[in-house]
N, C-alpha and C. Protein backbone atom coordinates (compact mmCIF):
# COMPACT_ATOMS: atom_id res chain seq x y z
N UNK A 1 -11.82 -23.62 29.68
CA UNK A 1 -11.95 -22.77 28.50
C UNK A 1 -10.59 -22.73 27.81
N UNK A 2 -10.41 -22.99 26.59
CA UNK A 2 -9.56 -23.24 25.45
C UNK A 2 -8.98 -21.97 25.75
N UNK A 3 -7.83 -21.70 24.61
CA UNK A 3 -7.13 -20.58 24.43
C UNK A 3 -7.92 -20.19 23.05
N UNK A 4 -8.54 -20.85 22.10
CA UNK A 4 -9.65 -20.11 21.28
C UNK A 4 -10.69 -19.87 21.68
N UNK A 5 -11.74 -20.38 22.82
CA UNK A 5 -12.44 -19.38 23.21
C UNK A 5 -12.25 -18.23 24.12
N UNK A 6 -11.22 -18.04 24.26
CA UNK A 6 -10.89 -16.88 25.36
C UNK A 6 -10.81 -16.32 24.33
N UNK A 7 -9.84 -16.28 23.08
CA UNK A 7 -9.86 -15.22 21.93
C UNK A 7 -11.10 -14.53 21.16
N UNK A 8 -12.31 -15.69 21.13
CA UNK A 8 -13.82 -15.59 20.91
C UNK A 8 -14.45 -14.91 21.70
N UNK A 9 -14.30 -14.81 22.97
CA UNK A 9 -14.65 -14.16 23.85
C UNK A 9 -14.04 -12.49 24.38
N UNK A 10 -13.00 -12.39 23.81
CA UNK A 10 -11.97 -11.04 23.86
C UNK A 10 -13.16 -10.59 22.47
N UNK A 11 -12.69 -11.08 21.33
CA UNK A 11 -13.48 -10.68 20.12
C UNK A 11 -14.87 -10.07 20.32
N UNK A 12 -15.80 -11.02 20.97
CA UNK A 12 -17.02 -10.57 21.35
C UNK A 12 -16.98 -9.50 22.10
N UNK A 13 -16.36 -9.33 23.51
CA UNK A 13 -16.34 -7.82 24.20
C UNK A 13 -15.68 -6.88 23.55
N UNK A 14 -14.88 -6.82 22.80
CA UNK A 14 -13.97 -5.81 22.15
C UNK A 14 -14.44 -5.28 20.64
N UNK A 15 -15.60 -5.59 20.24
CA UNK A 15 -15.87 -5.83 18.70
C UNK A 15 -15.60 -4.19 18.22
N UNK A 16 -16.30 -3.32 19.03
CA UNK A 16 -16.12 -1.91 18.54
C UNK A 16 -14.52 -1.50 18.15
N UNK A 17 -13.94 -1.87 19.43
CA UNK A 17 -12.32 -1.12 19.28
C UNK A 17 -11.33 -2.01 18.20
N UNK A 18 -12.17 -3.14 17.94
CA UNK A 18 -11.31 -4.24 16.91
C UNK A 18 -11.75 -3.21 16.20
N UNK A 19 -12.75 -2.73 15.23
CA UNK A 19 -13.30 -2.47 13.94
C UNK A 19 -12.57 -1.45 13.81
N UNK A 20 -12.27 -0.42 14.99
CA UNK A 20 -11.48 1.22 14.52
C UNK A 20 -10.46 0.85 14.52
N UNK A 21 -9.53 -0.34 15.17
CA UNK A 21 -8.22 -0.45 15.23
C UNK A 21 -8.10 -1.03 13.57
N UNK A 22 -9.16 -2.04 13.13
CA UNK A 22 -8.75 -2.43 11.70
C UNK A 22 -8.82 -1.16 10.62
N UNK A 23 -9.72 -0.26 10.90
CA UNK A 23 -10.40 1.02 10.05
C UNK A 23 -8.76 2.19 9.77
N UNK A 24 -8.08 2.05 11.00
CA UNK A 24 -7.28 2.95 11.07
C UNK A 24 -5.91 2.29 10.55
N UNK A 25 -6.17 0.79 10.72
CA UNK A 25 -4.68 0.30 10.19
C UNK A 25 -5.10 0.44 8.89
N UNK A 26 -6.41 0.00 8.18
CA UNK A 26 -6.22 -0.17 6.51
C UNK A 26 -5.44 1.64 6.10
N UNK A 27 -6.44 2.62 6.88
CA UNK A 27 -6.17 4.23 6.70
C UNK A 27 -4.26 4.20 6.27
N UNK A 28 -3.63 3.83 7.17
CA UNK A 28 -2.56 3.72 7.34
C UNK A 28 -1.89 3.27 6.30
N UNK A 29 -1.61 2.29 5.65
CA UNK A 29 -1.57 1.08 5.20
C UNK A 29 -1.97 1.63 3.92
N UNK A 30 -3.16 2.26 3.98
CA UNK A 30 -3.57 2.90 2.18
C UNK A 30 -2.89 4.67 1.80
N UNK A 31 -2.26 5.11 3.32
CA UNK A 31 -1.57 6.19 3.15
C UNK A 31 -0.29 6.43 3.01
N UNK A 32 0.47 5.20 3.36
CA UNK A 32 1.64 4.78 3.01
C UNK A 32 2.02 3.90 1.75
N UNK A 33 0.87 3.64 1.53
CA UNK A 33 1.17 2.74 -0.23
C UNK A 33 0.40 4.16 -1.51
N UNK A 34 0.30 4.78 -0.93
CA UNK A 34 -0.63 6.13 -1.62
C UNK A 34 -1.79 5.66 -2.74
N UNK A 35 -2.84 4.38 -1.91
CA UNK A 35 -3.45 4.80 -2.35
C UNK A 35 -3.76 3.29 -3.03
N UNK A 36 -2.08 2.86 -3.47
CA UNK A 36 -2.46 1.92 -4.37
C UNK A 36 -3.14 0.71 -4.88
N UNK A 37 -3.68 0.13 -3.30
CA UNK A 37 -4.37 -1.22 -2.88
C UNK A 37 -5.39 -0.89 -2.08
N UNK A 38 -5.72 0.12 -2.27
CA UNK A 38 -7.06 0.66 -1.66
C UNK A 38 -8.40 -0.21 -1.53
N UNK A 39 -8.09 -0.54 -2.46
CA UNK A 39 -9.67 -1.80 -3.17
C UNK A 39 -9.20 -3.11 -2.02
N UNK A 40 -8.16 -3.77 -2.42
CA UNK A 40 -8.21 -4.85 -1.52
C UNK A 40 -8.04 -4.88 -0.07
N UNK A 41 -7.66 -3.47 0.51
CA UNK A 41 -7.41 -3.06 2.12
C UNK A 41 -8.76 -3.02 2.19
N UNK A 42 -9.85 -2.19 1.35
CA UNK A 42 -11.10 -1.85 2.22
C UNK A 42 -12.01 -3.40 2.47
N UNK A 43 -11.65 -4.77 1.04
CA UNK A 43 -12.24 -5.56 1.02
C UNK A 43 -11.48 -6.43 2.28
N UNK A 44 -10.31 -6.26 2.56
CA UNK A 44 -9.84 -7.04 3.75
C UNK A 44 -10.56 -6.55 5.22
N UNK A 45 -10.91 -5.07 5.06
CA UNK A 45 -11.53 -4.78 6.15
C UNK A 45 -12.72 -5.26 6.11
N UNK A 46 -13.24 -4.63 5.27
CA UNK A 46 -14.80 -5.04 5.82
C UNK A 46 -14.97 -7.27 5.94
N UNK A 47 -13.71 -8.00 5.40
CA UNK A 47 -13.69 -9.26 5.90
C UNK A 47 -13.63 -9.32 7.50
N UNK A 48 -12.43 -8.55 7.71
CA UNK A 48 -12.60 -8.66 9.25
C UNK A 48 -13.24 -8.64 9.68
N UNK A 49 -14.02 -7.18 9.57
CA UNK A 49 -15.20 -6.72 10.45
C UNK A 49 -16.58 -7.09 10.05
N UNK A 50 -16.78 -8.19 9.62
CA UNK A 50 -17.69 -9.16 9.00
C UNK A 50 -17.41 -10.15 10.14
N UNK A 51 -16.50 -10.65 10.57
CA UNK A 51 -16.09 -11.46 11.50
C UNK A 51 -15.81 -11.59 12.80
N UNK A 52 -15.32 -10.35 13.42
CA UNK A 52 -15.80 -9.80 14.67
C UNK A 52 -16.90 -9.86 15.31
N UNK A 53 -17.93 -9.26 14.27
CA UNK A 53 -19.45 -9.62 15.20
C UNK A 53 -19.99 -8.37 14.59
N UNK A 54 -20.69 -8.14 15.86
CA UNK A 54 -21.65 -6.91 15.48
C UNK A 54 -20.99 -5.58 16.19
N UNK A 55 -21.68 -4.53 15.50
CA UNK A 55 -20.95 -3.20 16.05
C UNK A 55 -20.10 -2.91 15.12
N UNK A 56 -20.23 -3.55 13.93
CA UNK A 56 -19.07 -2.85 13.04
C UNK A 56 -19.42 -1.83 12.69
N UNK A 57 -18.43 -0.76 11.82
CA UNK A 57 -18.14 0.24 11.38
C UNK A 57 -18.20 -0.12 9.77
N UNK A 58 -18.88 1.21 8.80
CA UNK A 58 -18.99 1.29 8.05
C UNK A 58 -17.97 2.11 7.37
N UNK A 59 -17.76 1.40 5.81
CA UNK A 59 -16.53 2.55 5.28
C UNK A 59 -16.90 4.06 4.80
């Protein structure tokens, strides 16, 4: 097994805690820029968590 499917495979068991860890960095990230890139943090998130798998989180 590759070092990309071990990462595919982390991804797949972890999909929930990926989605809050991405949910809370955009939070972050849109509270320290106040606000200003809000639009493209939430569209970068929900890319991620489009890509993770299933179990995502909604904004």
């Amino acid at each position: 097994m590759g070092m990309l499917d071990k990462a595919k495979e982390f991804i797949d068991k972890n999909d929930e805690k990926i989605d809050k860890a991405v949910e809370k960095a955009g939070d972050l990230i849109d509270e320290k820029t106040g606000g200003k890139y809000a639009d493209k943090i939430d569209k970068a998130q929900d890319f991620i968590q489009e890509k993770t798998g299933e179990g995502d989180t909604a904004n």
